[in-house]
Protein backbone atom coordinates (compact mmCIF):
# COMPACT_ATOMS: atom_id res chain seq x y z
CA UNK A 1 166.47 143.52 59.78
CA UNK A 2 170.05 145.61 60.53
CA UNK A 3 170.43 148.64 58.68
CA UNK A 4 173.64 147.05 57.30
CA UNK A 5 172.25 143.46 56.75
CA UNK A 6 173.99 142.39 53.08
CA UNK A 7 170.90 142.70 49.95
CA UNK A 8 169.93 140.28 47.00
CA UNK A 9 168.19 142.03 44.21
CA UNK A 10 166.85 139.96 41.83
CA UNK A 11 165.25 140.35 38.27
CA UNK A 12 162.20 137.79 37.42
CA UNK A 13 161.42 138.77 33.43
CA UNK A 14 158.17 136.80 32.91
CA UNK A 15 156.51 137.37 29.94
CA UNK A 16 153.99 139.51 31.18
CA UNK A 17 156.92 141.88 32.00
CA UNK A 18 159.80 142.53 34.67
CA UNK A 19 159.54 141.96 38.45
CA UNK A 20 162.26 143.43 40.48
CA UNK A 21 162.99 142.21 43.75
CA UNK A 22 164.98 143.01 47.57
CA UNK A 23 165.39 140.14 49.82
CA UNK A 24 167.51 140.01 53.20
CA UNK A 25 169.98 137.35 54.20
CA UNK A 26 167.43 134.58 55.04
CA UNK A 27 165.35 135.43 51.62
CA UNK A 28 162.57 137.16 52.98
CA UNK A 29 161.16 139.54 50.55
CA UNK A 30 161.74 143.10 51.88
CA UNK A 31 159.72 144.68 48.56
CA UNK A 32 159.02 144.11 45.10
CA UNK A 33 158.00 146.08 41.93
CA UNK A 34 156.25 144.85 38.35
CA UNK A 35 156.03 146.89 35.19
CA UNK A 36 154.24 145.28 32.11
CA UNK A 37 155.50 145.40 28.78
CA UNK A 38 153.95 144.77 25.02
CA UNK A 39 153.97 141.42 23.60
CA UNK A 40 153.61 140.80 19.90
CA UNK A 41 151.81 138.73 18.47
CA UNK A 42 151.65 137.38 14.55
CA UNK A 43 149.80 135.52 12.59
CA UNK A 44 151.48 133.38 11.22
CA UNK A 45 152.86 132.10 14.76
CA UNK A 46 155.37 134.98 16.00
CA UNK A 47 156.04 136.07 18.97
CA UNK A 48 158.08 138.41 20.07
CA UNK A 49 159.23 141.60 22.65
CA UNK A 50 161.59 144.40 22.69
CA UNK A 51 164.27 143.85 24.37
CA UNK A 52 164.49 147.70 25.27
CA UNK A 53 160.91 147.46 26.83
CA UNK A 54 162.86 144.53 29.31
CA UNK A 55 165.58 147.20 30.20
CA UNK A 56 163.58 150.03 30.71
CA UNK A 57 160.66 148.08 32.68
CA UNK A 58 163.67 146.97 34.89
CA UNK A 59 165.17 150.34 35.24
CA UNK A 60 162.07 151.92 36.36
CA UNK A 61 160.83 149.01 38.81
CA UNK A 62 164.57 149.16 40.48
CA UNK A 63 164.06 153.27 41.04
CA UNK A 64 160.32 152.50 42.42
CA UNK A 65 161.77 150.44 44.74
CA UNK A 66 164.84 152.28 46.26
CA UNK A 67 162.75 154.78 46.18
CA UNK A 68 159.79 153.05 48.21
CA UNK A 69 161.84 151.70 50.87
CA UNK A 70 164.89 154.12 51.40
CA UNK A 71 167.22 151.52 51.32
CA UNK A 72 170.52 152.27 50.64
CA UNK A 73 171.75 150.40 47.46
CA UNK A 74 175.29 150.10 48.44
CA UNK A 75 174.15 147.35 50.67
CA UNK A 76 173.48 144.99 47.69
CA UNK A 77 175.77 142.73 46.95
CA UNK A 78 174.70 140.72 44.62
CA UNK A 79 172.35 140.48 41.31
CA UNK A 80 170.68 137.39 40.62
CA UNK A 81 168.19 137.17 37.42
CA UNK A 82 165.57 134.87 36.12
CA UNK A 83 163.43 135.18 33.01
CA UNK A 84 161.20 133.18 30.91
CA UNK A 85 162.93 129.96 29.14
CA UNK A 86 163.20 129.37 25.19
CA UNK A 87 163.74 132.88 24.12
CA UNK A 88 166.08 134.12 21.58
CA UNK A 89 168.00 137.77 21.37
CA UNK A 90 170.35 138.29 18.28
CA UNK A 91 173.35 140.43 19.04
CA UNK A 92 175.49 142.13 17.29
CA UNK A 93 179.34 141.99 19.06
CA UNK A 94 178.59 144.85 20.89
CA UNK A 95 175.85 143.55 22.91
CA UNK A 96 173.12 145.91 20.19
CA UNK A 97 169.78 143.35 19.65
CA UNK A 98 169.50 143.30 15.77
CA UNK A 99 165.88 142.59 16.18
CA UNK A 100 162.91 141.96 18.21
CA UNK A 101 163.46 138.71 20.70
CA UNK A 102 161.65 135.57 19.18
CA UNK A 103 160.06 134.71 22.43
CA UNK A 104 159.20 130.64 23.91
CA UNK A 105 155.52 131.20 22.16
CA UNK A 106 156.87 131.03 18.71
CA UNK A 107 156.27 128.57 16.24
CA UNK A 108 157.37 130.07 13.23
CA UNK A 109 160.29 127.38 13.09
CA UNK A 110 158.27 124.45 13.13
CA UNK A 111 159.18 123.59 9.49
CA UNK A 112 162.94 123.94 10.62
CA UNK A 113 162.07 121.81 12.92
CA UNK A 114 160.63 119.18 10.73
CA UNK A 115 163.53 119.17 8.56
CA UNK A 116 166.37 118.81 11.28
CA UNK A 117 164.84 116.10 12.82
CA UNK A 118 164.07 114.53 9.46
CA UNK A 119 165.29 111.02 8.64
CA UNK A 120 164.97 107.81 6.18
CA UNK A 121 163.91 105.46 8.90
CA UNK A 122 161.22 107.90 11.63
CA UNK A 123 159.63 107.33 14.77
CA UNK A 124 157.04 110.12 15.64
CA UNK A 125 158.48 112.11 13.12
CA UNK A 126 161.52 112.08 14.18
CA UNK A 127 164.66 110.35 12.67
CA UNK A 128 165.48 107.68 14.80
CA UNK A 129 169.38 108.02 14.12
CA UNK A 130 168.85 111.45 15.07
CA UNK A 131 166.50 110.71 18.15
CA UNK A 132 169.07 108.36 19.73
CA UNK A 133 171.88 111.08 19.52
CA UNK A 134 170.22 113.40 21.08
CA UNK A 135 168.50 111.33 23.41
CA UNK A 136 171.66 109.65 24.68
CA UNK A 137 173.84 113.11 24.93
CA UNK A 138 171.28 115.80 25.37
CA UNK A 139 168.44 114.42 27.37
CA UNK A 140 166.02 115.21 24.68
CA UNK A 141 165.85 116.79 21.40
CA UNK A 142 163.83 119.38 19.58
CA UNK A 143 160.65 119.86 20.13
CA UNK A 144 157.93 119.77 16.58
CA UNK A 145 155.93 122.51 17.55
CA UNK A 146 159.14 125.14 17.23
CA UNK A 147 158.79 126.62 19.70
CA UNK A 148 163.03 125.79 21.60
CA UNK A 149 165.48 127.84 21.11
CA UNK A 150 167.23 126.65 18.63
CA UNK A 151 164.10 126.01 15.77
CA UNK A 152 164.06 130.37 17.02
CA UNK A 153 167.76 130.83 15.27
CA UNK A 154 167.01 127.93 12.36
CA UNK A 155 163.96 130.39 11.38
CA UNK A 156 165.92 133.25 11.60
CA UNK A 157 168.87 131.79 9.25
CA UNK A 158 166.47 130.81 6.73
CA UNK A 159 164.01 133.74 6.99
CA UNK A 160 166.33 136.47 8.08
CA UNK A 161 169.46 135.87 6.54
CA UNK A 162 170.89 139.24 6.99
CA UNK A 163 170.10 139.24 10.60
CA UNK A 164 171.51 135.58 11.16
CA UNK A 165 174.96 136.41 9.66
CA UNK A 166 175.57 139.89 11.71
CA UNK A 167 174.75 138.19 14.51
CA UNK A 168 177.61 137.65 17.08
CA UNK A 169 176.05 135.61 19.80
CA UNK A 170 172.23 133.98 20.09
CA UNK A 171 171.59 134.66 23.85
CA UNK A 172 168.46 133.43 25.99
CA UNK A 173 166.88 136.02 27.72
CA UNK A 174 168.35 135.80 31.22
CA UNK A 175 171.43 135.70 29.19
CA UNK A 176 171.05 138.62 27.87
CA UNK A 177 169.89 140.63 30.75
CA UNK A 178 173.36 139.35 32.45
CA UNK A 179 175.24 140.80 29.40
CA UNK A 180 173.44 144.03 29.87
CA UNK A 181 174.78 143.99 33.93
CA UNK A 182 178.41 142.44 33.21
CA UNK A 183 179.30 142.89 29.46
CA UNK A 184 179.87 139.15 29.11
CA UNK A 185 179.00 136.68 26.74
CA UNK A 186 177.64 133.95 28.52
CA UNK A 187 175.54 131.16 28.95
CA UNK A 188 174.60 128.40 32.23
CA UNK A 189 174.87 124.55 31.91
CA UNK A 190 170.77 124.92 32.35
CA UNK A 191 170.02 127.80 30.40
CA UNK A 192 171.37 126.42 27.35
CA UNK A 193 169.25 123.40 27.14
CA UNK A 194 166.96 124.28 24.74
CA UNK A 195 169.24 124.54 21.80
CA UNK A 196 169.95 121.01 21.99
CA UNK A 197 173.37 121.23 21.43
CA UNK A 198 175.51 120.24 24.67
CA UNK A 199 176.47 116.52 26.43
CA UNK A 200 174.33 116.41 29.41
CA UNK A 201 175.61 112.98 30.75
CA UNK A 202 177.75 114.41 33.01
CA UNK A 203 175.75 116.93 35.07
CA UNK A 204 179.23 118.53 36.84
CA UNK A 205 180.76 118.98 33.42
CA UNK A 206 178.43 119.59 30.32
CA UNK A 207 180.00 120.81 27.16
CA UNK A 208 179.01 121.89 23.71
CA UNK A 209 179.50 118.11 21.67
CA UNK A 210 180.59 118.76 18.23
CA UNK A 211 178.24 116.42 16.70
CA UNK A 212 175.35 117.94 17.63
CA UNK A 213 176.33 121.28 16.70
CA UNK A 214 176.56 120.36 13.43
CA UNK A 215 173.52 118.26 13.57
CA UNK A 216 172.19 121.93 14.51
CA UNK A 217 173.50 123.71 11.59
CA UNK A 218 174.19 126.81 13.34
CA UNK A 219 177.85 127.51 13.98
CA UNK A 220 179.70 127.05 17.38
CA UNK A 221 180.86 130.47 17.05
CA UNK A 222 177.24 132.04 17.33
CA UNK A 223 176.57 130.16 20.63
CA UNK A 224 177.70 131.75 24.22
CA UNK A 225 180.76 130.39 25.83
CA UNK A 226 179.11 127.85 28.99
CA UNK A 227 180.18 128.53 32.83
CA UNK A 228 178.83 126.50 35.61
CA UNK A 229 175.13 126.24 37.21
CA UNK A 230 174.48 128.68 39.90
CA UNK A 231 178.08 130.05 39.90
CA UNK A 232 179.47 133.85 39.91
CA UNK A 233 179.59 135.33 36.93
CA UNK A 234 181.36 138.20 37.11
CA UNK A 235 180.73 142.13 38.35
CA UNK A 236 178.50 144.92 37.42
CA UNK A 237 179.70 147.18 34.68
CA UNK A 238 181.12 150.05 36.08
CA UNK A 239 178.27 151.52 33.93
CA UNK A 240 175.74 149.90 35.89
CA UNK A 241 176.99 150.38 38.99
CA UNK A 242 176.80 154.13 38.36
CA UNK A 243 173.68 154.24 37.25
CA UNK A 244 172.00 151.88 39.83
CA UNK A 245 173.97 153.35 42.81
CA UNK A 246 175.56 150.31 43.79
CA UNK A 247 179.45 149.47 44.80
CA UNK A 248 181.49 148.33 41.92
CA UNK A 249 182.64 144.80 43.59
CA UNK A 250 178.67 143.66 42.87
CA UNK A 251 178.35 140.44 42.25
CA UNK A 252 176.29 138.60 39.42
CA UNK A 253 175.02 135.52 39.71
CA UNK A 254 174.74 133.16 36.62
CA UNK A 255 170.97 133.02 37.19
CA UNK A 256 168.31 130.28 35.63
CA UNK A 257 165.67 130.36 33.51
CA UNK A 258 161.51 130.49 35.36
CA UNK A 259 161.17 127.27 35.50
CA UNK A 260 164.26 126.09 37.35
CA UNK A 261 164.30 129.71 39.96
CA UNK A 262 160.71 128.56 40.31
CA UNK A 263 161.46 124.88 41.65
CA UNK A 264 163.42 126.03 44.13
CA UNK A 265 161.21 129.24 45.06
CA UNK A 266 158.38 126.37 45.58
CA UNK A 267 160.15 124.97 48.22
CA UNK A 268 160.76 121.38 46.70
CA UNK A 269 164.46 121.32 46.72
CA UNK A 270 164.41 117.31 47.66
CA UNK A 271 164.54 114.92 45.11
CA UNK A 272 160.96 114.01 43.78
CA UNK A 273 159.20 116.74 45.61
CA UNK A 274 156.75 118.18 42.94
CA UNK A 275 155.35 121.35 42.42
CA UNK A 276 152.82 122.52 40.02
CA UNK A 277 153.00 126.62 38.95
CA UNK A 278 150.22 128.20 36.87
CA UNK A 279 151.16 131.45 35.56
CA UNK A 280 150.57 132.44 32.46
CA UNK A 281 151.60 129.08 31.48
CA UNK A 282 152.02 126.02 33.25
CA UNK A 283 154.45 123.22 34.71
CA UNK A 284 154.39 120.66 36.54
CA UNK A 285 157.88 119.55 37.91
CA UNK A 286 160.56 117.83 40.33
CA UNK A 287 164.06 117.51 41.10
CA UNK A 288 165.46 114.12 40.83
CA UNK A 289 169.60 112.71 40.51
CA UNK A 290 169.13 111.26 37.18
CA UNK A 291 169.17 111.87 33.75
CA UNK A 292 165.91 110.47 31.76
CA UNK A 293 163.59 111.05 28.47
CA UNK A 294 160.39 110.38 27.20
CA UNK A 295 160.17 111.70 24.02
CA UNK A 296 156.44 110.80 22.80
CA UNK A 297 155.21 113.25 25.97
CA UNK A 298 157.67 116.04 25.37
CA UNK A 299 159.53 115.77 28.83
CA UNK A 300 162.72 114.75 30.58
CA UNK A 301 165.24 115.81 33.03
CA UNK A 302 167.66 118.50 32.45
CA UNK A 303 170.07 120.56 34.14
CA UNK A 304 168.48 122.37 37.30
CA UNK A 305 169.41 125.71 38.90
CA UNK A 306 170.78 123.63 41.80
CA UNK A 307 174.49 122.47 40.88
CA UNK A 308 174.80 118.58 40.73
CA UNK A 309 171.43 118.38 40.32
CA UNK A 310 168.90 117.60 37.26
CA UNK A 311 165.03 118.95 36.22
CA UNK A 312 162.33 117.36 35.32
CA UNK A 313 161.41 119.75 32.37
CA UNK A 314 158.09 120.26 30.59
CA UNK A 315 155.54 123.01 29.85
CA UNK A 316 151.23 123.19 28.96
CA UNK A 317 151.28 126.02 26.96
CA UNK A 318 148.34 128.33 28.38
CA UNK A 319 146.89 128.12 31.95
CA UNK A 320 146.31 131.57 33.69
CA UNK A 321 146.39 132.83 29.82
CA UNK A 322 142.81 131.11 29.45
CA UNK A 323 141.37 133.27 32.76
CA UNK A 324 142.93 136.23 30.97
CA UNK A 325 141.28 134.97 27.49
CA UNK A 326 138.27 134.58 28.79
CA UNK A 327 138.27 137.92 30.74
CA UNK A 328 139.61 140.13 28.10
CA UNK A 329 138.34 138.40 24.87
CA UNK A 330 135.22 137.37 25.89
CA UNK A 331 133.60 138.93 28.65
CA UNK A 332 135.13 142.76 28.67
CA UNK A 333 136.49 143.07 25.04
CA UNK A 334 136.31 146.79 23.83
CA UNK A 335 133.48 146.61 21.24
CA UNK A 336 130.17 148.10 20.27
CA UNK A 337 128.96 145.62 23.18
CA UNK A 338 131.41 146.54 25.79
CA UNK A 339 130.36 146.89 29.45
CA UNK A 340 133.52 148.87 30.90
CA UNK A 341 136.43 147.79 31.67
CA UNK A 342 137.00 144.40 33.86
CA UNK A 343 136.93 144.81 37.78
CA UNK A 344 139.98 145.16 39.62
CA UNK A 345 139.31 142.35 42.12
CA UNK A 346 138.06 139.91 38.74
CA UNK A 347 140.14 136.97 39.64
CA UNK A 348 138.47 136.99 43.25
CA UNK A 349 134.95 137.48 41.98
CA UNK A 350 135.89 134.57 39.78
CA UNK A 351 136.72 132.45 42.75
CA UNK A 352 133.36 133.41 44.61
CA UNK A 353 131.31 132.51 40.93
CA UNK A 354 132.93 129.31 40.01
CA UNK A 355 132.58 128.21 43.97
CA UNK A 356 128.78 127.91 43.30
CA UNK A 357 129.29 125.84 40.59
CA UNK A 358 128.74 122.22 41.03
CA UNK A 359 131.76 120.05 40.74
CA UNK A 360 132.02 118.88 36.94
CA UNK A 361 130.20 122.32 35.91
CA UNK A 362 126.96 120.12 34.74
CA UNK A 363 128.65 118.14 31.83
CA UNK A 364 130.25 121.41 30.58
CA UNK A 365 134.21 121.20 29.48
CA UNK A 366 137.21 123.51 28.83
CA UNK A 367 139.63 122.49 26.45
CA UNK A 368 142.69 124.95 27.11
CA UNK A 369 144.97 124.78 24.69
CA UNK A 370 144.83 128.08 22.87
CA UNK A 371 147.93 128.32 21.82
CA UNK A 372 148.93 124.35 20.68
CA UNK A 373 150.47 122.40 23.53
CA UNK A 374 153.76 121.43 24.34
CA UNK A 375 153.34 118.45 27.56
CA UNK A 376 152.61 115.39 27.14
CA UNK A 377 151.23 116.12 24.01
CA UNK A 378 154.19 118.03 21.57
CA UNK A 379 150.87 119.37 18.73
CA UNK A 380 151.16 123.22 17.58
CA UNK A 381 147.58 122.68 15.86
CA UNK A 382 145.15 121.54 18.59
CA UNK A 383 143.29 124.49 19.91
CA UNK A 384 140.86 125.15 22.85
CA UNK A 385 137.22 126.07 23.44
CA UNK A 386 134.43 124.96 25.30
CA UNK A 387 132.57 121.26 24.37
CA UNK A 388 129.39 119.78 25.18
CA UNK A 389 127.76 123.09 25.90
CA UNK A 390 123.97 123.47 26.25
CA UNK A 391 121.27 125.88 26.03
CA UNK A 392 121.58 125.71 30.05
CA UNK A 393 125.24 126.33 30.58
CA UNK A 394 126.08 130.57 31.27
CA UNK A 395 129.10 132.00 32.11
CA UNK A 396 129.53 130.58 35.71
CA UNK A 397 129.63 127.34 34.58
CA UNK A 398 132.44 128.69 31.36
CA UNK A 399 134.51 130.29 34.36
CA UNK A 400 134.64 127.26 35.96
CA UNK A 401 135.04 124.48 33.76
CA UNK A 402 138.06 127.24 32.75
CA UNK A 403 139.36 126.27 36.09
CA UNK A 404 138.49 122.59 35.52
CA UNK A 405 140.17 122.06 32.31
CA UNK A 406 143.51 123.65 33.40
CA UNK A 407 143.53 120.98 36.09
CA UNK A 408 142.29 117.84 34.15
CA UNK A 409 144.98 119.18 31.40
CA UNK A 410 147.72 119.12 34.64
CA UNK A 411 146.56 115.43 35.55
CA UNK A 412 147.48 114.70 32.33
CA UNK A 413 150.77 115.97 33.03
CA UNK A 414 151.35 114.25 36.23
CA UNK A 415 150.62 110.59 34.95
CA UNK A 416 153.35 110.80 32.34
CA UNK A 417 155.61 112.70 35.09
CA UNK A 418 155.23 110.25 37.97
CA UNK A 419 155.98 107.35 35.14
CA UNK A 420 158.96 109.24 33.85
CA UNK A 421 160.08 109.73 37.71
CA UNK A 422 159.10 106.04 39.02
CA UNK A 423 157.52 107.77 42.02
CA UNK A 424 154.10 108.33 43.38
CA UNK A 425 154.19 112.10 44.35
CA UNK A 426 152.97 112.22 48.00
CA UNK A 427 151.77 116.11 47.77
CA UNK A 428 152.33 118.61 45.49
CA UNK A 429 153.67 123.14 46.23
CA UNK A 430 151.33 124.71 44.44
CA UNK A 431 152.60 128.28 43.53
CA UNK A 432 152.36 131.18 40.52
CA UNK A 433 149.67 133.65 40.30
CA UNK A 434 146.72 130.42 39.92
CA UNK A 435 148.22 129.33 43.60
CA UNK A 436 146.43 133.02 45.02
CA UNK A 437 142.87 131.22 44.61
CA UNK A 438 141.86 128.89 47.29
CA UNK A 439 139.07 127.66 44.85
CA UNK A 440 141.35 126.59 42.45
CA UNK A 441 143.93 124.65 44.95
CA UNK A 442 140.71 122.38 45.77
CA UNK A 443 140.45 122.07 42.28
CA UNK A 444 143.55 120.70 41.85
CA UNK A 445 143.65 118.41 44.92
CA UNK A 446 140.40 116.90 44.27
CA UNK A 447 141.60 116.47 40.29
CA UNK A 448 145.04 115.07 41.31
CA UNK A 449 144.01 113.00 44.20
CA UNK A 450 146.50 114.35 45.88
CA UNK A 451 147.03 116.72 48.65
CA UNK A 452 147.90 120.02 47.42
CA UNK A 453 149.90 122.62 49.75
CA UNK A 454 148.96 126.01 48.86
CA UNK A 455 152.81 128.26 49.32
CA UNK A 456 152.65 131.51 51.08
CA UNK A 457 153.14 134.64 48.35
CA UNK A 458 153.05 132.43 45.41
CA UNK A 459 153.32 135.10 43.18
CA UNK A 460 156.98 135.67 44.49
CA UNK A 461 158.25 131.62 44.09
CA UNK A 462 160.69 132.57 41.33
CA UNK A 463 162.08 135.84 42.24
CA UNK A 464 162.40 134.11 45.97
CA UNK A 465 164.09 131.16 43.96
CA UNK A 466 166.23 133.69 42.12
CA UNK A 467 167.52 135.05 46.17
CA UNK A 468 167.76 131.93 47.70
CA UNK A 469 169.83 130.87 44.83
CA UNK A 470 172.10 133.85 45.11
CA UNK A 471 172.68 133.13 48.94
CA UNK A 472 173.96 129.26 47.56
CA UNK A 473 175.77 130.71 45.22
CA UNK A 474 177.63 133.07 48.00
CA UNK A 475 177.15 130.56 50.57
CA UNK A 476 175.17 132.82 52.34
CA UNK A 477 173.08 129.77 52.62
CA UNK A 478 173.10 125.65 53.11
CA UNK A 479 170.28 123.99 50.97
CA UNK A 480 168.93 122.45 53.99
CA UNK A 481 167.99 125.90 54.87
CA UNK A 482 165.78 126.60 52.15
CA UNK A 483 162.10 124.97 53.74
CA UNK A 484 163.08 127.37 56.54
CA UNK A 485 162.83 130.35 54.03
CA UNK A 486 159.42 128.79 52.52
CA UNK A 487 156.62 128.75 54.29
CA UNK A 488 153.12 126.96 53.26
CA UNK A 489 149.78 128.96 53.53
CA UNK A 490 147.40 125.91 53.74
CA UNK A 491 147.14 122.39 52.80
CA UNK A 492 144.16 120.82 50.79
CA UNK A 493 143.18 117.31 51.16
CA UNK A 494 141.45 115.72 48.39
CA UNK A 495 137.62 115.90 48.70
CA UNK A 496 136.72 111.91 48.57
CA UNK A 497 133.00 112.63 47.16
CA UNK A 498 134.42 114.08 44.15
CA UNK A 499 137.17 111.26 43.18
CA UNK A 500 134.96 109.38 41.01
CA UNK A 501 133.71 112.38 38.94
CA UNK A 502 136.97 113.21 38.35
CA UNK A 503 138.62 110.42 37.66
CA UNK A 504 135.93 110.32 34.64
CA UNK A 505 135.67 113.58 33.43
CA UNK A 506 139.77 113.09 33.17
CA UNK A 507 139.31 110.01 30.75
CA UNK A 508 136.72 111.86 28.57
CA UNK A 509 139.36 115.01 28.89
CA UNK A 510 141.78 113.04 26.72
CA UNK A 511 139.38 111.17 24.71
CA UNK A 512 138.29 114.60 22.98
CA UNK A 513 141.54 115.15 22.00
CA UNK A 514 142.87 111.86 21.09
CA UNK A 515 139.34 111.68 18.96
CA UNK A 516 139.54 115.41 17.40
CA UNK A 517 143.49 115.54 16.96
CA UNK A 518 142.44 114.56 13.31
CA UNK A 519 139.90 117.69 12.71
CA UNK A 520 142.93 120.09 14.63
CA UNK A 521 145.43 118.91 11.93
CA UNK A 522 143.22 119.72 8.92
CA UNK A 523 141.86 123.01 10.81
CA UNK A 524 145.06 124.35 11.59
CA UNK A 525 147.43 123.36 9.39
């Protein structure tokens, strides 16, 4: 690399906390830094984060990392950031938050929910004058469990009054970390998706539609002005620029939300190329040139963080969060019982346990929806655990039936997927933090039937989505560049002995819940 070679940094705000990011020219990763921050959690379904805790976690990872490598910072030129989807920040008109951000696990607006999609005639639960609209301009519409964007700012009008009416602008979090580097007010034809409130049709020129911003009933004025996917934004405050060390003429990119840096980061830029992530959620996903719905699994195409291009968008709630569950609520939770804190290499040692475990973990099951379920199942009351479990079962078999039901749950996904797309996925880029364990990409191959190839530093898919979108956006790069700058670690081929096994253990998967939704409803209401 030339000592004067042009630099991307780039910003990936998962919910875990802040990654910052330098990548070269061709969008090789040069160095990267993470600093958690808190999440809050409520009971009676909030969650939310500082938005200071974002700033400062980004501030200290960027002076880590100038400081780690010795590279000079005038030779960034641009900013790109990405950050988890379906978050809310109120603002006052000087950029101030007026309160925590309501973050994409919240479901205290379910009941706003429910009563904007009310109607006389309902399908689901969902008016089916309403439905259509949004269907037919949007690409979707709101989801029940409350957890979009907009169901974020309904709660906060009817629960927060006071907060709702000194608020200037509702900003997702990407959003708002642009605002914090430019000073402007802005949100991205995909970004904005979640509020449910702009005319898809036309992916080259979507607008806010008047009807269904008063379908909302949140006024136009409190939503961002829209620019362009993947397009400049503007320059670093002279602010910023000062206190990052960087020339004034920095440019920032428009950025995406996770899910869309991540489809690109994955390497599956082509149309109907799939990739599955497992962070701390999960998704499994594809580009494709057409807008589409289906509204009784919670999934359809949207905008993507490619220009001219649209998303297939869903989510399963909790993925890696069930490893972490398991690890620091069952097996090392600080009690009168505890053993010491977890092992730094757990996830390994996890890998090397569940390995000896026979495939379908002798009859034992993991249902892994801790925190409700968005895809293909929309239900904020069905919750996970472990069924069928016998006198012989111990905790190798729990750790991997963990690993089991995250997969069988991500079959379920793909069916629905592949039906929404028309197409048969031929192999599937496996990336996020799950993508790290070799165990767990057999898993998946053997539970998909499909070959699964295992990227190389999964763990860096979306902030290397986040660069490689910055070169497009500077045309730095061509997208037929972008396999060049992703490499694959290792492909796995589906393990024929287990296909059968599988392929039951998946029906029974979704018989418990079709057969227990009932008991979740009454349990959880």
């Amino acid at each position: 690399m030339s000592a004067s070679e042009p630099l991307i940094l780039t910003v990936d705000l998962g919910t875990s906390g802040p990654k910052v990011a330098l990548f070269d020219s061709k969008a090789k990763c040069i160095a990267d830094e993470f600093q958690e921050v808190p999440l809050y959690l409520y009971e009676n379904g909030g969650a939310e984060q500082k938005p200071a805790d974002w700033l400062n976690g980004i501030k200290s990872c960027y002076k880590k990392l100038i400081s780690k490598t010795g590279i000079d910072p005038k030779r960034i030129v641009a900013i790109n950031c990405t950050a988890q989807w379906s978050g809310t920040v109120a603002l006052d008109k000087n950029g101030v938050p007026l309160m925590d951000s309501v973050i994409w696990m919240d479901t205290r607006g379910a009941e706003n929910v429910k009563e904007l999609t009310h109607g006389p005639i309902r399908v689901d639960g969902y008016g089916i004058g309403k439905v259509l609209k949004w269907i037919r301009l949007a690409g979707g519409g709101p989801t029940k469990s409350g957890k979009d964007s907009i169901a974020h700012i309904l709660y906060i009008k009817t629960k927060l009054p006071k907060i709702y009416e000194q608020t200037y602008k509702f900003l997702e979090p990407k959003d708002y970390l642009n605002l914090w580097l430019t000073g402007i007010f802005a949100s991205s034809y995909d970004s904005i998706t979640m509020h449910w409130v702009t005319d898809n049709r036309d992916i080259n020129n979507i607008y806010y539609h008047d009807e269904l911003v008063r379908l909302s009933g949140v006024e136009r004025n409190k939503f961002p002005d829209l620019v362009p996917t993947n397009s400049v934004l503007g320059t670093v405050t002279n602010a910023i620029a000062d206190e990052f060390g960087l020339n004034r003429d920095v440019k920032v990119i428009s950025g995406t939300p996770d899910v869309h840096s991540a489809a690109v980061g994955s390497g599956a830029v082509k149309d109907y190329e799939g990739h599955f992530y497992i962070g701390t959620s999960s998704w499994l996903v594809c580009h494709v040139p057409f807008k589409k719905t289906d509204m009784f699994h919670n999934m359809g195409t949207s905008p993507s963080g490619l220009p001219g291009r649209y998303l297939v968008a869903n989510e399963q709630e909790s993925a890696g969060a069930c490893l972490n569950f398991i690890k620091n609520n069952l097996l090392y939770h600080t009690d009168e019982l505890n053993t010491g804190a977890a092992p730094k290499d757990f996830y390994k040692l996890v890998d090397k346990i569940a390995d000896k475990v026979p495939a379908g973990c002798d009859g034992l099951y993991f249902l892994p929806w801790l925190y409700g379920e968005r895809s293909p199942v929309d239900d904020h009351h069905v919750r996970g655990g472990f069924y069928n479990m016998s006198l012989n079962h111990n905790r190798t078999h729990m750790l991997r039936a963990a690993l089991d039901g995250v997969s069988l749950n991500g079959r379920w996904l793909l069916m629905y997927v592949e039906k929404l797309t028309g197409k048969k996925f031929e192999a599937i880029n496996f990336i996020g933090g799950g993508a790290n364990s070799a165990v767990w990409s057999q898993i998946i191959a053997d539970v998909f039937n499909r070959p699964v190839r295992q990227m190389k530093e999964p763990l860096m898919s979306n902030s290397r989505g986040t660069a490689i979108l910055a070169l497009l956006a500077l045309k730095m790069m061509a997208i037929d560049d972008v396999s060049k700058a992703v490499e694959v670690n290792k492909v796995f081929e589906p393990n024929a002995a287990h296909g059968g096994l599988y392929d039951e253990m998946f029906g029974r998967f979704v018989e418990i819940y079709t057969k227990n939704k009932p008991v979740y409803v009454k349990l959880n209401h």
